[in-house]
N, C-alpha and C. Protein backbone atom coordinates (compact mmCIF):
# COMPACT_ATOMS: atom_id res chain seq x y z
N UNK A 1 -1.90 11.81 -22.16
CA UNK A 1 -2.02 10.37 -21.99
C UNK A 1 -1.42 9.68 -23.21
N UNK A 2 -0.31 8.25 -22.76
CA UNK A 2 -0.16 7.72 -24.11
C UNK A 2 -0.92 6.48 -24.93
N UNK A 3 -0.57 6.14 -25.99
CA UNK A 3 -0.89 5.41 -26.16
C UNK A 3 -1.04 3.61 -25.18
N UNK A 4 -2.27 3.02 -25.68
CA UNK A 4 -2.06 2.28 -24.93
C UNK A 4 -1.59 0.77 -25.16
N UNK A 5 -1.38 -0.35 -24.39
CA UNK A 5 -0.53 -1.53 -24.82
C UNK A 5 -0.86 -2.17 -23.75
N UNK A 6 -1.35 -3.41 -24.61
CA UNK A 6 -1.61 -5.44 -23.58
C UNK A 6 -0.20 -5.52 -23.14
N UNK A 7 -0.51 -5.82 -21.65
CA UNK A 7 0.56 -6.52 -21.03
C UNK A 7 0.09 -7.79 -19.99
N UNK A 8 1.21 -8.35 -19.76
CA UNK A 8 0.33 -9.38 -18.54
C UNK A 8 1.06 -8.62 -17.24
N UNK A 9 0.46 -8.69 -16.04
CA UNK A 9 0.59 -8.12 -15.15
C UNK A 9 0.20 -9.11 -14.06
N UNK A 10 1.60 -9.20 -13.04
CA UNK A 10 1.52 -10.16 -12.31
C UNK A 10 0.48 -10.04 -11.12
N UNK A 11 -0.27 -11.37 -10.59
CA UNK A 11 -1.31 -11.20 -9.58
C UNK A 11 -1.16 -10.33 -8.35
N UNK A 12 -1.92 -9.07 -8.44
CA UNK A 12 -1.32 -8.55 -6.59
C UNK A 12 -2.01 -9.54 -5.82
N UNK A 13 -0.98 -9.37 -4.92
CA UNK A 13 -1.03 -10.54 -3.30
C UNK A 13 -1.83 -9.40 -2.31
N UNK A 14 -1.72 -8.11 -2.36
CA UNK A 14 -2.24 -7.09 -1.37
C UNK A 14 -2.77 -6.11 -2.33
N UNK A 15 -4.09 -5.48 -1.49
CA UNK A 15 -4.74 -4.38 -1.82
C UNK A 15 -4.34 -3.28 -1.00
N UNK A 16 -4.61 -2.10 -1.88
CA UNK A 16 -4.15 -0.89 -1.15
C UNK A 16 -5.14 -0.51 -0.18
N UNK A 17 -4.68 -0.45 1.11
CA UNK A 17 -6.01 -0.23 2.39
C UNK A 17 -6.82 1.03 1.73
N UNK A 18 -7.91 0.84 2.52
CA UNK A 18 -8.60 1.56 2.42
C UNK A 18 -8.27 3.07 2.74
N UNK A 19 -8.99 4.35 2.59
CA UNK A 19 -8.61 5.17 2.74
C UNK A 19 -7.68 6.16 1.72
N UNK A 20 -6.58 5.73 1.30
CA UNK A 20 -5.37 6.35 0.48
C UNK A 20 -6.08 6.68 -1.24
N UNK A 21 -5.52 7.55 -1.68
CA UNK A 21 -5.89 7.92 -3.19
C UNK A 21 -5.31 7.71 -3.68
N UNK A 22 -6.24 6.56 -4.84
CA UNK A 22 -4.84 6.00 -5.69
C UNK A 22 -4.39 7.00 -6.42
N UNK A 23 -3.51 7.45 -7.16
CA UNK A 23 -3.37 8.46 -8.09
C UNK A 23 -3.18 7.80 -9.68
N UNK A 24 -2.02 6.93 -9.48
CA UNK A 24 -1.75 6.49 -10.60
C UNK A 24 -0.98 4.45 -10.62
N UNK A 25 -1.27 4.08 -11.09
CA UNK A 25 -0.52 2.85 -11.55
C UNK A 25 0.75 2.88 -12.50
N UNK A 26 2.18 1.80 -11.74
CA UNK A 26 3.11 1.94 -12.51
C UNK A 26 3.48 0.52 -12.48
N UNK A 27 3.78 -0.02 -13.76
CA UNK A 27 4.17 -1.06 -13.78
C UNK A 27 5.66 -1.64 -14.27
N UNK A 28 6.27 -2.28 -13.16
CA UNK A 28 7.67 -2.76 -12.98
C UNK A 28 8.45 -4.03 -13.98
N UNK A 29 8.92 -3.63 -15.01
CA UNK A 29 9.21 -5.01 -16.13
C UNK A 29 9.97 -6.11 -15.24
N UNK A 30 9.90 -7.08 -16.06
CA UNK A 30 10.61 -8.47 -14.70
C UNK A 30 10.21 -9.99 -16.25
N UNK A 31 11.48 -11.09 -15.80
CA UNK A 31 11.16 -11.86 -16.97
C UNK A 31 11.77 -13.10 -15.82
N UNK A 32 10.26 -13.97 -15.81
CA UNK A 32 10.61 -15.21 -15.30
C UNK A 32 10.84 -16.03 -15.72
N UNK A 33 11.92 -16.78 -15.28
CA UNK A 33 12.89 -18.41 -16.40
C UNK A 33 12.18 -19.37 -15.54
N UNK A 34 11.67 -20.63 -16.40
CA UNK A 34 12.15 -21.64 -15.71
C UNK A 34 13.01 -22.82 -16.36
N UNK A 35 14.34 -22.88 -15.92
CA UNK A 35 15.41 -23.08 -16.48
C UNK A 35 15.31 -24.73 -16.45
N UNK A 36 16.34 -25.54 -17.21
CA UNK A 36 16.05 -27.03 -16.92
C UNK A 36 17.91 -27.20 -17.42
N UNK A 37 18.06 -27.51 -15.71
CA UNK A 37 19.83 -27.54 -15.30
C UNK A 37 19.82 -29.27 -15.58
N UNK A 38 21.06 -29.43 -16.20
CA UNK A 38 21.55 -30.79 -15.90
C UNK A 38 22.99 -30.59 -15.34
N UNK A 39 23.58 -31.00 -14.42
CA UNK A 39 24.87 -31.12 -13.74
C UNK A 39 25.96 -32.29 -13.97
N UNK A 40 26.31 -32.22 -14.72
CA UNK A 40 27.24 -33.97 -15.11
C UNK A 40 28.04 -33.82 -14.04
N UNK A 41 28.07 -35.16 -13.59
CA UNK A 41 29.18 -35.10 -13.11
C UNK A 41 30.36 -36.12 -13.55
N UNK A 42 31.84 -36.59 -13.10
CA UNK A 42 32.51 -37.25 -13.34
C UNK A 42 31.95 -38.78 -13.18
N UNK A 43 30.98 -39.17 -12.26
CA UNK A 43 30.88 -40.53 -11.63
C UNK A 43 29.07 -40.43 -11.70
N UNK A 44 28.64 -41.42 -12.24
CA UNK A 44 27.14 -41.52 -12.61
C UNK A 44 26.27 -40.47 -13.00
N UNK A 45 25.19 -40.67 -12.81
CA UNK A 45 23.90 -39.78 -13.43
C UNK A 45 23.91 -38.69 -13.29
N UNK A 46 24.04 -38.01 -14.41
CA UNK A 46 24.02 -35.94 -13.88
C UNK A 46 22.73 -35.73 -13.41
N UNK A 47 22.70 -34.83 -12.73
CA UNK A 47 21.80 -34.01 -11.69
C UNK A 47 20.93 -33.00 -11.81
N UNK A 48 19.86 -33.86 -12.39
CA UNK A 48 18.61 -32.73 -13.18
C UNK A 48 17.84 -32.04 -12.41
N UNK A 49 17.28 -31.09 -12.51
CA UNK A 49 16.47 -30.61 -11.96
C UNK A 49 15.96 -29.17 -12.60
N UNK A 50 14.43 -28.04 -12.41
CA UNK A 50 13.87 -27.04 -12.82
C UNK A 50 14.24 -26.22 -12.07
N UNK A 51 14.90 -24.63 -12.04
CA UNK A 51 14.88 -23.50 -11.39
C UNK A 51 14.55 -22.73 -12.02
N UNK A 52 13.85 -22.38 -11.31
CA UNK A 52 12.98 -20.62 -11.55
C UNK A 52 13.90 -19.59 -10.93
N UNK A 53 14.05 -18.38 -11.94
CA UNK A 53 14.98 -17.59 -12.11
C UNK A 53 14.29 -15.97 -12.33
N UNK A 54 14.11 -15.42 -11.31
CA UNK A 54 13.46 -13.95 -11.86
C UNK A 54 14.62 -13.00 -12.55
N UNK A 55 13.76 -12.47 -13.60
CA UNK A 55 15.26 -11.25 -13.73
C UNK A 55 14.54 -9.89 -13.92
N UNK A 56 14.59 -8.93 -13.07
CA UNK A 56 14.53 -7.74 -13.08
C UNK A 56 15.13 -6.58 -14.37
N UNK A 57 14.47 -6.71 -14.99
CA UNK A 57 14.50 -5.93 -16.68
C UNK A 57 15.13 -4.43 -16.29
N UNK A 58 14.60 -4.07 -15.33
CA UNK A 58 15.00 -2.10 -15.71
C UNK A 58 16.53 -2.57 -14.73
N UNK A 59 16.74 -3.11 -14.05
CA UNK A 59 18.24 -3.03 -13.10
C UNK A 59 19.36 -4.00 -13.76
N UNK A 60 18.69 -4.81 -14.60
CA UNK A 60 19.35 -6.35 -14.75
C UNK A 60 20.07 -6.76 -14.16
N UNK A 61 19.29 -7.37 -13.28
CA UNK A 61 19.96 -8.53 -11.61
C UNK A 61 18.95 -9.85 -12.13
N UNK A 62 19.51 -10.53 -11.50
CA UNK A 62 18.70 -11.92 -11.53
C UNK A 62 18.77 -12.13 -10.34
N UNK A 63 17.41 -13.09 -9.62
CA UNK A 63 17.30 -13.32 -8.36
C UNK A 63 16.61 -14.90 -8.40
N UNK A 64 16.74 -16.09 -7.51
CA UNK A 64 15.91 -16.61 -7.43
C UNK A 64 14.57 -16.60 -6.68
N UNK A 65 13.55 -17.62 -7.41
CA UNK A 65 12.63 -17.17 -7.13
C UNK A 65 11.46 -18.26 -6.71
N UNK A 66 10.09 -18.54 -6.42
CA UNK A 66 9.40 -19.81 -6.08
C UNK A 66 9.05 -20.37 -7.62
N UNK A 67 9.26 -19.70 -8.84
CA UNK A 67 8.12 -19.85 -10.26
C UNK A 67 7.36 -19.19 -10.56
N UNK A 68 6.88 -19.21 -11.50
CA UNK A 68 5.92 -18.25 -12.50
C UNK A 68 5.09 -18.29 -11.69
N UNK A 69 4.98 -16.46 -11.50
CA UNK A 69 3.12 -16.30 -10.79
C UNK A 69 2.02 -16.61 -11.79
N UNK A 70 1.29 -16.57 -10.93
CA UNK A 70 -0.25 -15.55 -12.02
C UNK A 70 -0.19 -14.72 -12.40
N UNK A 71 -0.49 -14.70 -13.65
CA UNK A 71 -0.60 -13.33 -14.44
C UNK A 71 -1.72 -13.45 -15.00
N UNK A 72 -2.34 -12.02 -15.53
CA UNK A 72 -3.38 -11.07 -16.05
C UNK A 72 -3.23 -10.42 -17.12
N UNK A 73 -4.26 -10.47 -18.36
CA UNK A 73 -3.89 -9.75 -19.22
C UNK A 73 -4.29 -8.38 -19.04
N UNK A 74 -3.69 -6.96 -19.02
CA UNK A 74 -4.49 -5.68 -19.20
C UNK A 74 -3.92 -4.90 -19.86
N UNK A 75 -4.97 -3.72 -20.17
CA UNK A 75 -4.48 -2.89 -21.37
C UNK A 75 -4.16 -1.57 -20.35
N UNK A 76 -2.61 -1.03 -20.05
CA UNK A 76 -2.08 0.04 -19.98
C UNK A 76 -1.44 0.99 -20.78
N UNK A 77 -1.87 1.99 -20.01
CA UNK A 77 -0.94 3.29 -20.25
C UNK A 77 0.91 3.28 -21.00
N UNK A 78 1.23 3.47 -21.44
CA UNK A 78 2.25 3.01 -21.78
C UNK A 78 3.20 4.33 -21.25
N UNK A 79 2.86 5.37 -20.83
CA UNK A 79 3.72 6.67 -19.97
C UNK A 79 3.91 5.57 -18.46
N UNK A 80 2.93 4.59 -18.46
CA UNK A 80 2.70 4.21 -16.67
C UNK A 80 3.88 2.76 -16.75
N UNK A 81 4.65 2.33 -17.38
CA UNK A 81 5.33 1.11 -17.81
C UNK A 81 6.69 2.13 -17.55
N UNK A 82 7.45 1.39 -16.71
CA UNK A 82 8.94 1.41 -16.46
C UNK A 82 9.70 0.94 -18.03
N UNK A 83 10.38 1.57 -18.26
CA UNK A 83 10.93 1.21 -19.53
C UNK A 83 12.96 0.13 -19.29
N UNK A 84 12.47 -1.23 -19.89
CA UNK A 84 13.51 -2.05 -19.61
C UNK A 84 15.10 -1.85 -20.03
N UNK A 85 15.98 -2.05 -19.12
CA UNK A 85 17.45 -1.87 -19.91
C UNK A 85 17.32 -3.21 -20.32
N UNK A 86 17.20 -4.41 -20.22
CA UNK A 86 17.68 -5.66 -21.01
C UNK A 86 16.26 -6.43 -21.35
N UNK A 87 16.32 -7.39 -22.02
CA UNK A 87 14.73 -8.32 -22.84
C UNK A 87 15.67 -8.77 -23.51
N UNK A 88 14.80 -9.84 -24.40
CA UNK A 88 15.13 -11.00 -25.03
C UNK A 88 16.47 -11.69 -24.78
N UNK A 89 17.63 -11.96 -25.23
CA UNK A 89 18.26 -12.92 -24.93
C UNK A 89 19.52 -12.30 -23.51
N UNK A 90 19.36 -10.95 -24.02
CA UNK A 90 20.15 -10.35 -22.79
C UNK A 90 19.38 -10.74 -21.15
N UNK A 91 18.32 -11.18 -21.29
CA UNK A 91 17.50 -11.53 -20.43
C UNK A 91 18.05 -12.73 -19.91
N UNK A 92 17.82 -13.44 -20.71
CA UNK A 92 18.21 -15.12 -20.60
C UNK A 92 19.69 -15.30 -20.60
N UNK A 93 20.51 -14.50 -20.99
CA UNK A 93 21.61 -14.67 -20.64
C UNK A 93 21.59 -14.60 -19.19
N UNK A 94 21.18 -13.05 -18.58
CA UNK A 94 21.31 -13.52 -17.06
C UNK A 94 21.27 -14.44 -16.03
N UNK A 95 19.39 -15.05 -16.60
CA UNK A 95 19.10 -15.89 -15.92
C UNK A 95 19.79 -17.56 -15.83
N UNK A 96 20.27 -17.31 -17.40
CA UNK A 96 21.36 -19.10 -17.27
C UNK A 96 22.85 -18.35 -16.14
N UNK A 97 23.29 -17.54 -16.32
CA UNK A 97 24.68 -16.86 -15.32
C UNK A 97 24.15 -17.16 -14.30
N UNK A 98 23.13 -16.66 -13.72
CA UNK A 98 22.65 -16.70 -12.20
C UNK A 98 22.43 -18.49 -11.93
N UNK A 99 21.92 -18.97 -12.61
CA UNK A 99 21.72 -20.53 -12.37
C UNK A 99 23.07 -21.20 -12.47
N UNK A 100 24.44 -20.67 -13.28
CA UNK A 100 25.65 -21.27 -13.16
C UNK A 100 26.34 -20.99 -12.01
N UNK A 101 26.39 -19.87 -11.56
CA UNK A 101 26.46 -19.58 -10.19
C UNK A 101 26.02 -20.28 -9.29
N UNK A 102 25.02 -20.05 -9.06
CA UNK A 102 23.72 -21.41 -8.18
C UNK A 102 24.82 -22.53 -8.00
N UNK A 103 24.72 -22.90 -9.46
CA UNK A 103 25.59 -24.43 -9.43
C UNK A 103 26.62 -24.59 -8.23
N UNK A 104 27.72 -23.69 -9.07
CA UNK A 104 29.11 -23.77 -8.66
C UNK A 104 29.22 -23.35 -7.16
N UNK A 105 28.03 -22.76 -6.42
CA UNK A 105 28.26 -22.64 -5.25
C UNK A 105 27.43 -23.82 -4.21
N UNK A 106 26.95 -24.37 -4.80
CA UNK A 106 26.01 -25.54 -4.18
C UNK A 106 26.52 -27.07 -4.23
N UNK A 107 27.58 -27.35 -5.35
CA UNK A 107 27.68 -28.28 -5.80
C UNK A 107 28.78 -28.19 -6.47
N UNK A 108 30.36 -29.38 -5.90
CA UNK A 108 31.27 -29.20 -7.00
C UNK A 108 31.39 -30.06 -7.80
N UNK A 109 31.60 -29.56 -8.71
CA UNK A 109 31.57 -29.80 -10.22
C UNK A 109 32.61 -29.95 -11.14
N UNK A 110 33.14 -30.54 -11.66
CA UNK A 110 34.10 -30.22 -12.71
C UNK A 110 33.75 -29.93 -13.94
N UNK A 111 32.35 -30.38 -14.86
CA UNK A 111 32.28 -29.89 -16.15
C UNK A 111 31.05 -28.37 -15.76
N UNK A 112 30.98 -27.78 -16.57
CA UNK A 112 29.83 -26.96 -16.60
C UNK A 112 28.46 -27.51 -16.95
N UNK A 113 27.38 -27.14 -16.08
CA UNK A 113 26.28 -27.38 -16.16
C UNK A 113 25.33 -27.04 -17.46
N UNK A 114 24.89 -27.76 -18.17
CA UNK A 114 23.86 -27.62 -19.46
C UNK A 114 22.61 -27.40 -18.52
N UNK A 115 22.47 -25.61 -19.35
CA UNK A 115 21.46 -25.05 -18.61
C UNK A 115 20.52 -24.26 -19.96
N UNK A 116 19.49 -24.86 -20.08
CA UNK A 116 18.23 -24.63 -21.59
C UNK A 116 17.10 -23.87 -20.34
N UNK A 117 16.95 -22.91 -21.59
CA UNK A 117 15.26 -21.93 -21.14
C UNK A 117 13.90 -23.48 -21.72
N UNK A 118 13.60 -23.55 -20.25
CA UNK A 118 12.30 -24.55 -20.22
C UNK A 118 11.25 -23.27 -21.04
N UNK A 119 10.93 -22.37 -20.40
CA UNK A 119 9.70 -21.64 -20.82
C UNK A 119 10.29 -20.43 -19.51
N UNK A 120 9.63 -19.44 -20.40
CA UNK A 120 9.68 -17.88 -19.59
C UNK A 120 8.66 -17.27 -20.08
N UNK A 121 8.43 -15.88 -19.15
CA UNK A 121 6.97 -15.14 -19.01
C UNK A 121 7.56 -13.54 -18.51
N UNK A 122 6.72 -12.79 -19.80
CA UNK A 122 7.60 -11.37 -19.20
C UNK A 122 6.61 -10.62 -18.68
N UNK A 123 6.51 -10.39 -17.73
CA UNK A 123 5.46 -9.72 -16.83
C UNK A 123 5.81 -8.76 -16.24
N UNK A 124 4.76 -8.01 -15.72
CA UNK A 124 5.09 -6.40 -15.28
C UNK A 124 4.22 -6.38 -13.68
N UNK A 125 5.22 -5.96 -12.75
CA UNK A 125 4.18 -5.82 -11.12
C UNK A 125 4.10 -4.31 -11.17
N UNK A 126 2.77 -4.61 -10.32
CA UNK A 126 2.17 -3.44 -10.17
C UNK A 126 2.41 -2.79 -9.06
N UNK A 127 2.56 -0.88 -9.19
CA UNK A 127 2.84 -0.69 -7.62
C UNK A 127 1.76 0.48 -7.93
N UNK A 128 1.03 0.41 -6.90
CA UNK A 128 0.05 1.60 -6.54
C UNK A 128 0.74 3.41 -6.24
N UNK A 129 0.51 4.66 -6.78
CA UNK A 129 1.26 6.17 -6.78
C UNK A 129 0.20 6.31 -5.50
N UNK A 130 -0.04 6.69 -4.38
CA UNK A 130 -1.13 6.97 -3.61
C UNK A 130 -0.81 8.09 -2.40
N UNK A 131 -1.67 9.04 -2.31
CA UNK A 131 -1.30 10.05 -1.99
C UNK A 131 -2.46 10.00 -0.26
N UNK A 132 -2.03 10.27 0.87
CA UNK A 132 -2.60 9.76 1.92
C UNK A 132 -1.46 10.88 2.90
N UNK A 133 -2.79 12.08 4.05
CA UNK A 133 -1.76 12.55 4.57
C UNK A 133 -1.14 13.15 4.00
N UNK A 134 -1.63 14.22 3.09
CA UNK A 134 -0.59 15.20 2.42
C UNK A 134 0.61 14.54 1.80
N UNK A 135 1.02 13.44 1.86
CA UNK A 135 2.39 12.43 1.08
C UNK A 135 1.61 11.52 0.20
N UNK A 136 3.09 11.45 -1.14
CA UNK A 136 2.83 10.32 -1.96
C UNK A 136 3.43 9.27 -1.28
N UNK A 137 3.13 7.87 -1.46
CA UNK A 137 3.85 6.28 -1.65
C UNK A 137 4.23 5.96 -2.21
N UNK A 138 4.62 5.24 -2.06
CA UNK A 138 4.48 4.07 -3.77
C UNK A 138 4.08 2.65 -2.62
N UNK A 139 3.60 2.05 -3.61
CA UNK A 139 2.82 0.54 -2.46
C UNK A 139 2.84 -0.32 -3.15
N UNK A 140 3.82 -1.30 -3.04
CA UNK A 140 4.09 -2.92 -3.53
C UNK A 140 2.86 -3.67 -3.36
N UNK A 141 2.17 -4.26 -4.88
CA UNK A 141 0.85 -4.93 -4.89
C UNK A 141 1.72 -6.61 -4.53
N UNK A 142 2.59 -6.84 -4.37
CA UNK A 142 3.08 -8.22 -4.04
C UNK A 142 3.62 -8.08 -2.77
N UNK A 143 4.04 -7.58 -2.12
CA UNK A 143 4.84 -7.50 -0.49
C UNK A 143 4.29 -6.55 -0.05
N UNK A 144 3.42 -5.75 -0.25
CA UNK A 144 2.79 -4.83 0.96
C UNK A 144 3.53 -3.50 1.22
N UNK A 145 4.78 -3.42 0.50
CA UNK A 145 5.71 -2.84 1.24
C UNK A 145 5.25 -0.93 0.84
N UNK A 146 5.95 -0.02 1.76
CA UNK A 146 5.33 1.03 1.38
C UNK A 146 6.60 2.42 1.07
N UNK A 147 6.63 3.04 0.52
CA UNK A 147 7.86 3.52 0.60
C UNK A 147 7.43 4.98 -0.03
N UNK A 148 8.10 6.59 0.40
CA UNK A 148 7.57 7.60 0.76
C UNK A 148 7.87 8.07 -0.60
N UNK A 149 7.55 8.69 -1.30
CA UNK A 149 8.11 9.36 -2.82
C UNK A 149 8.31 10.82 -2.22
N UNK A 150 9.40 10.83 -2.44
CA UNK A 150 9.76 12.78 -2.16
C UNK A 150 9.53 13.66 -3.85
């Protein structure tokens, strides 16, 4: 067992049904933006507005997203933590790219959009190891979803 480490850990939306053995908890790194876009344009008032920007730490993709969940503080395992390819500004770099994108496909533009980190939250989801039926899972505590571990 390793040492252990506070993390916040985003709210599960679903419990693991009844029945299945949990075995183990693993938790998925992820860093939510909420970005604050202004859009100039050539002819009156640029075009403000907040997007929330997830970025997936161990793959580094950025996705949009509804905003910062709920989160939880707890003390894990640190063998049970997915270990991140990108954090800190490599993070936020994504998430302003993905919001310039956004832009340029929603809206034309001629200058580039001034896009500032409002506030972000680096949180970790939880997926349940559960063994049910002679097979492991893995089981998404936010979408339910269930998927077979060979």
């Amino acid at each position: 067992m390793g040492s252990l480490r506070r993390i916040l850990v985003i709210k599960p939306l679903r419990q693991v049904p009844g029945g299945p053995k949990v075995i183990a908890r693993l938790y998925y790194p992820y860093e939510i933006f909420e970005l604050d876009v202004s859009v100039r344009r050539v002819m009156g008032e640029p075009i403000r507005f907040r997007m929330p920007v997830l970025v997936d730490r161990a793959r580094a993709r950025a996705y949009a997203t509804d905003g910062i969940p709920e989160t939880f503080e707890d003390e894990v395992d640190e063998d049970f933590i997915v270990k991140p390819r990108v954090s800190g500004e490599a993070s936020a770099r994504l998430a302003r790219k993905f919001a310039l994108y956004y832009v340029a496909r929603y809206w034309r533009v001629m200058l580039a959009p001034e896009i500032k980190v409002a506030r972000s939250v680096e949180a970790y989801k939880l997926y349940w190891l559960v063994r049910m039926a002679g097979k492991t899972y893995l089981f998404d505590s936010i979408h339910g979803d269930v998927e077979e571990v060979e």
